[in-house]
C-alpha atoms as a PDB file:
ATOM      1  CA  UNK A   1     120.186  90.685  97.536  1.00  0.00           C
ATOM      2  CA  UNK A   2     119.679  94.698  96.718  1.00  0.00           C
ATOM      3  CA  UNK A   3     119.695  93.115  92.991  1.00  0.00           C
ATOM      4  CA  UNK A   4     122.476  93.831  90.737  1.00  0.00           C
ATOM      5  CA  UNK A   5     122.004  90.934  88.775  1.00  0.00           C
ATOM      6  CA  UNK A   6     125.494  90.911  86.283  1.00  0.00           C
ATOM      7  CA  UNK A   7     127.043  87.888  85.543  1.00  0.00           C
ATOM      8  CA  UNK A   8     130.483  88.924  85.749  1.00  0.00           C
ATOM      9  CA  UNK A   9     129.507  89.028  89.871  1.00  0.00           C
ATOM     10  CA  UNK A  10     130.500  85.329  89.833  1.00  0.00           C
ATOM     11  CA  UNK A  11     132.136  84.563  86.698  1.00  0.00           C
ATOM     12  CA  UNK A  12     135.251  86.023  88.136  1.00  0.00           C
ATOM     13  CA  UNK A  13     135.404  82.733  90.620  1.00  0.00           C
ATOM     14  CA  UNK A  14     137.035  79.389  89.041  1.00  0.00           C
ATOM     15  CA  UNK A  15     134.446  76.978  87.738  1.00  0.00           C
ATOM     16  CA  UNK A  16     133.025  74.288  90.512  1.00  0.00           C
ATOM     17  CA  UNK A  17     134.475  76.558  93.793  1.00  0.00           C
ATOM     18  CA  UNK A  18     132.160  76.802  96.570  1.00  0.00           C
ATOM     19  CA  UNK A  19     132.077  80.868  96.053  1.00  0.00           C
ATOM     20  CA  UNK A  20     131.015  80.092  92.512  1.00  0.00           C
ATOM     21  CA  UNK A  21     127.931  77.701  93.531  1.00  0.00           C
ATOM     22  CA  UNK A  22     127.176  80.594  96.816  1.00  0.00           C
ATOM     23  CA  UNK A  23     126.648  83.385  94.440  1.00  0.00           C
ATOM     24  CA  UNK A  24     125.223  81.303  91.302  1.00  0.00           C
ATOM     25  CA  UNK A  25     122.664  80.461  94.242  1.00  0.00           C
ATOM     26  CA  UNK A  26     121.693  83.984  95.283  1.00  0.00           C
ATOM     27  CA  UNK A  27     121.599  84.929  91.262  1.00  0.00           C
ATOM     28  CA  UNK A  28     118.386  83.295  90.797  1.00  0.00           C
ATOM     29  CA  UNK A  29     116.878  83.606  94.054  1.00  0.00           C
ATOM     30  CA  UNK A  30     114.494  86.805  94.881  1.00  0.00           C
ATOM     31  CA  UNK A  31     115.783  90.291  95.727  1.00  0.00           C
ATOM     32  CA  UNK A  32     114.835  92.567  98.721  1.00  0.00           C
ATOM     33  CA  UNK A  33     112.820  94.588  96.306  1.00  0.00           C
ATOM     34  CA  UNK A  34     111.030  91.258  95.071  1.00  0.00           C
ATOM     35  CA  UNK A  35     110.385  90.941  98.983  1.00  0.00           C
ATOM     36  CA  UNK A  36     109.099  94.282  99.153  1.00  0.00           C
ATOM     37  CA  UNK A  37     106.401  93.808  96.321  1.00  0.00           C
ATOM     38  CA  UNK A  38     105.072  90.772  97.908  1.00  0.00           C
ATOM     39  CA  UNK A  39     104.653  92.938 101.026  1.00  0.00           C
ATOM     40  CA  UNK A  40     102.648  95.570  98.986  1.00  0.00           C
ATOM     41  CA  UNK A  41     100.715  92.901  97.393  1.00  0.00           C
ATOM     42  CA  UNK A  42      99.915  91.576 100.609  1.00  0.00           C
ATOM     43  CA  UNK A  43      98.720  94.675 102.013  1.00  0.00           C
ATOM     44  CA  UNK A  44      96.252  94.476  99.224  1.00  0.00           C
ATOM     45  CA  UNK A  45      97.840  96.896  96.561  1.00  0.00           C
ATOM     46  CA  UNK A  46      97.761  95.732  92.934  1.00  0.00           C
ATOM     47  CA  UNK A  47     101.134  94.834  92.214  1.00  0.00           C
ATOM     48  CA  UNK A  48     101.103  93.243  88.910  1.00  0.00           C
ATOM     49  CA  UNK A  49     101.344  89.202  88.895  1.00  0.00           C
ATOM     50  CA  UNK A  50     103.808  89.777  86.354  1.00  0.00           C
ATOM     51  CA  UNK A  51     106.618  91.340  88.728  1.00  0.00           C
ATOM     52  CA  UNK A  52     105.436  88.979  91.528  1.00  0.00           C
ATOM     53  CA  UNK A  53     106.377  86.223  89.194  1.00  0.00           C
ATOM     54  CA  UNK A  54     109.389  87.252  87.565  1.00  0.00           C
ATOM     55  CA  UNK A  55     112.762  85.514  86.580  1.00  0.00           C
ATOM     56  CA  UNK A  56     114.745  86.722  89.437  1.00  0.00           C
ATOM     57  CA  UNK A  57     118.173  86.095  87.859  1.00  0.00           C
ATOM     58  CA  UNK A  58     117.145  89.114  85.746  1.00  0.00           C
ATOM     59  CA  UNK A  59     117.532  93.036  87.481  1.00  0.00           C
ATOM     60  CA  UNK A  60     114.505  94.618  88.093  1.00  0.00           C
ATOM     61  CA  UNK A  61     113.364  97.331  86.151  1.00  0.00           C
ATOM     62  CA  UNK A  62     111.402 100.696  86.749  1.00  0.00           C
ATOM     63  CA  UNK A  63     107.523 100.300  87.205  1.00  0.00           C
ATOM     64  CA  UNK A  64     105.099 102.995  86.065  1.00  0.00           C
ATOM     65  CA  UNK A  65     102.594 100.625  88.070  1.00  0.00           C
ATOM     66  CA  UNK A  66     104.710 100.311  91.279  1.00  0.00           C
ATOM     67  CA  UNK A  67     105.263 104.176  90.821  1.00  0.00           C
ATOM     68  CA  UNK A  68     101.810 104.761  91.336  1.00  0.00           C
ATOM     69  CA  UNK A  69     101.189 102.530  93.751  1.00  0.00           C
ATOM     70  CA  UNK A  70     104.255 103.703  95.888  1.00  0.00           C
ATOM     71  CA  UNK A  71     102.597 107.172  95.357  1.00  0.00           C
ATOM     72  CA  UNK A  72      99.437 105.982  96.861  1.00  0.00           C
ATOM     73  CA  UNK A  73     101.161 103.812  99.853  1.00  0.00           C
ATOM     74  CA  UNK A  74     103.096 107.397 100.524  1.00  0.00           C
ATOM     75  CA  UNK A  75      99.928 109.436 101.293  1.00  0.00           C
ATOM     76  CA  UNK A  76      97.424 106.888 102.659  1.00  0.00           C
ATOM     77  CA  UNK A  77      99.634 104.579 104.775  1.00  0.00           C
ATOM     78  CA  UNK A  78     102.150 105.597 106.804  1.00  0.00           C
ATOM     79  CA  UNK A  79     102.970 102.022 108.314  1.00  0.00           C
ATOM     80  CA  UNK A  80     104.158 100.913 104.980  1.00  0.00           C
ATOM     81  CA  UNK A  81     105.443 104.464 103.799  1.00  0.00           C
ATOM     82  CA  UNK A  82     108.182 103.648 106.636  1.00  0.00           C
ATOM     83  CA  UNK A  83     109.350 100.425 105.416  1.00  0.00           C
ATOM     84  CA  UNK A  84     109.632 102.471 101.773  1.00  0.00           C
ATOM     85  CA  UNK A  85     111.463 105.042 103.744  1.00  0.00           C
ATOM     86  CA  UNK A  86     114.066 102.353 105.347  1.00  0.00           C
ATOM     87  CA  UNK A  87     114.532 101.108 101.886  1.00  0.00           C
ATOM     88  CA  UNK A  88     115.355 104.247 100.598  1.00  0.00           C
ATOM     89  CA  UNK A  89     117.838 104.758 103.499  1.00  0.00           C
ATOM     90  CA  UNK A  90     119.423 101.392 102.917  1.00  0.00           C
ATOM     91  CA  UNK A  91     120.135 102.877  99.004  1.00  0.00           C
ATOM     92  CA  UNK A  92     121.331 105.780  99.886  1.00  0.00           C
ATOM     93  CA  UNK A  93     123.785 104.608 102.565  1.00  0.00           C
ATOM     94  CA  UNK A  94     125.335 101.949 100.160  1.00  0.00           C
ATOM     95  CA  UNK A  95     125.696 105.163  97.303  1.00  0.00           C
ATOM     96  CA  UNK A  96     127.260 107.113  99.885  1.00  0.00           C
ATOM     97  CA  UNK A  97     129.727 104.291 100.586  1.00  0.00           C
ATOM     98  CA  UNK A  98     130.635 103.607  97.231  1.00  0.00           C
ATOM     99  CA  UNK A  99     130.925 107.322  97.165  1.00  0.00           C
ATOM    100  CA  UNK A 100     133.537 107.084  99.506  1.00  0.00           C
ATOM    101  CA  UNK A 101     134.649 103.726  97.952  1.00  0.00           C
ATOM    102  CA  UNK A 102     135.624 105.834  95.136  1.00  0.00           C
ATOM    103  CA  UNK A 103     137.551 108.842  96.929  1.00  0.00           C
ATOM    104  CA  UNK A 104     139.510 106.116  98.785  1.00  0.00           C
ATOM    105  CA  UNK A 105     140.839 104.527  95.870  1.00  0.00           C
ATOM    106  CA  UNK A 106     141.746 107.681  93.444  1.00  0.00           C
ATOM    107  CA  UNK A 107     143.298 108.409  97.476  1.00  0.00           C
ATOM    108  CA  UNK A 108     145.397 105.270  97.028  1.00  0.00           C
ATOM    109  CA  UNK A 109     145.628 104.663  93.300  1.00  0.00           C
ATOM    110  CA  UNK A 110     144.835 107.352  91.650  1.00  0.00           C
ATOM    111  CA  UNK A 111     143.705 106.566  87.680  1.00  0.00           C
ATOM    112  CA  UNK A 112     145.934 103.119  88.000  1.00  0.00           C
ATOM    113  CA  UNK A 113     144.215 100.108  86.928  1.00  0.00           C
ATOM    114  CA  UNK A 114     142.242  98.341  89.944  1.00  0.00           C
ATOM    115  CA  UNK A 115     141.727  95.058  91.631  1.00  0.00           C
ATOM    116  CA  UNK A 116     140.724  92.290  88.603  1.00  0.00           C
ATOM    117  CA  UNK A 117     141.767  94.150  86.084  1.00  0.00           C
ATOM    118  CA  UNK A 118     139.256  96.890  86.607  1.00  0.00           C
ATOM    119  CA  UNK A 119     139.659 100.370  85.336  1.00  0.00           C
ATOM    120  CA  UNK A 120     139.947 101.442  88.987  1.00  0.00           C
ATOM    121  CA  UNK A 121     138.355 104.576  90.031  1.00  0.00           C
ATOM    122  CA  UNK A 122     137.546 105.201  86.589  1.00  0.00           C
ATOM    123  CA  UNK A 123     135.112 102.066  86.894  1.00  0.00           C
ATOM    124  CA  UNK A 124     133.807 102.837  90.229  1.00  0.00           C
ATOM    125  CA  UNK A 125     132.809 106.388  89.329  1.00  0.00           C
ATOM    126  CA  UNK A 126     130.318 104.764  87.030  1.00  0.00           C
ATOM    127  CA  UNK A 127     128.622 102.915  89.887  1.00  0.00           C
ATOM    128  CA  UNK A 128     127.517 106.108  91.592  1.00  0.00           C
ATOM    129  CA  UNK A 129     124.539 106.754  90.498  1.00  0.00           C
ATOM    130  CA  UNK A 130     122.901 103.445  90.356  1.00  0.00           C
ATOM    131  CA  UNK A 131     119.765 103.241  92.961  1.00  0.00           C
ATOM    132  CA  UNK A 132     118.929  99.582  93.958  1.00  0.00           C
ATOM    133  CA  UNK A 133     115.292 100.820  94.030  1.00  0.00           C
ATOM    134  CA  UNK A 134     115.061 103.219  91.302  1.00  0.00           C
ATOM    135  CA  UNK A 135     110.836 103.242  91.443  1.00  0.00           C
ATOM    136  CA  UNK A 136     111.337 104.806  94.874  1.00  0.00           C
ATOM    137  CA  UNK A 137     113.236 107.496  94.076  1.00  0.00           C
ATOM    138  CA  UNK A 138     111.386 107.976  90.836  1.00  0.00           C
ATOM    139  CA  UNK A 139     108.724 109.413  92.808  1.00  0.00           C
ATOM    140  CA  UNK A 140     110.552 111.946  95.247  1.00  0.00           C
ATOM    141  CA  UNK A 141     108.765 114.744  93.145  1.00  0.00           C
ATOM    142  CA  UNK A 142     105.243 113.594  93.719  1.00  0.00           C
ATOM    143  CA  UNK A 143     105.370 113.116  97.215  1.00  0.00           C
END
């Protein structure tokens, strides 16, 4: 749903099991941010039909248009700024847990290879940094 759209999120369930068919449903279905848009475009900002319309088993990517239109929401509405600003709370709560994700398993593990046949914390250190909504914190420095 925050749209980390990898395969490998449910080719590591067998073939025809119910956990398969769950997340092969949410892979193609819209994302919170894909909710979001529709909001903006709703509240009459010029999203472009093109992200409205998307292939949603695809991630997202940054928007020079949603930038400036996220820009725009942040100094002349603050009703929708605050639903921008819960989103951005959302993302950085779920970095700060995998954040502490990470500490806990070099805690347990150390560098040992993890669950699946991950690389373990080695892996996980890679996820850090990896906003769900990367157009909102694109603009931090224009706000």
């Amino acid at each position: 749903m925050l749209g980390k759209k990898e395969r490998p999120s449910f080719e590591r369930y067998p073939e025809g099991s119910e956990n398969r068919k769950r997340v092969e449903r949410r892979f193609s279905q819209p994302t919170l941010w894909d909710a979001f848009l529709h909001y903006l475009a709703t509240n009459k900002y010029a999203v472009p039909k093109a992200l409205l319309e998307r292939n949603h088993s695809m991630p997202h990517e940054e928007s020079p248009e949603v930038q400036r239109i996220l820009v725009e929401v942040y100094k002349k509405n603050p009703t929708v700024a605050q639903i921008a600003e819960r989103l951005v709370d959302l993302d950085e709560g779920f970095m700060e847990w995998r954040y502490r994700h990470v500490k806990m398993v070099q805690r347990t593990i150390g560098t040992k290879q993890g669950t699946g046949g991950s690389a373990g914390a080695e892996y996980l250190m890679k996820t850090l940094n990896q906003p769900a909504f990367p157009d909102l914190w694109a603009i931090r420095s224009e706000l």
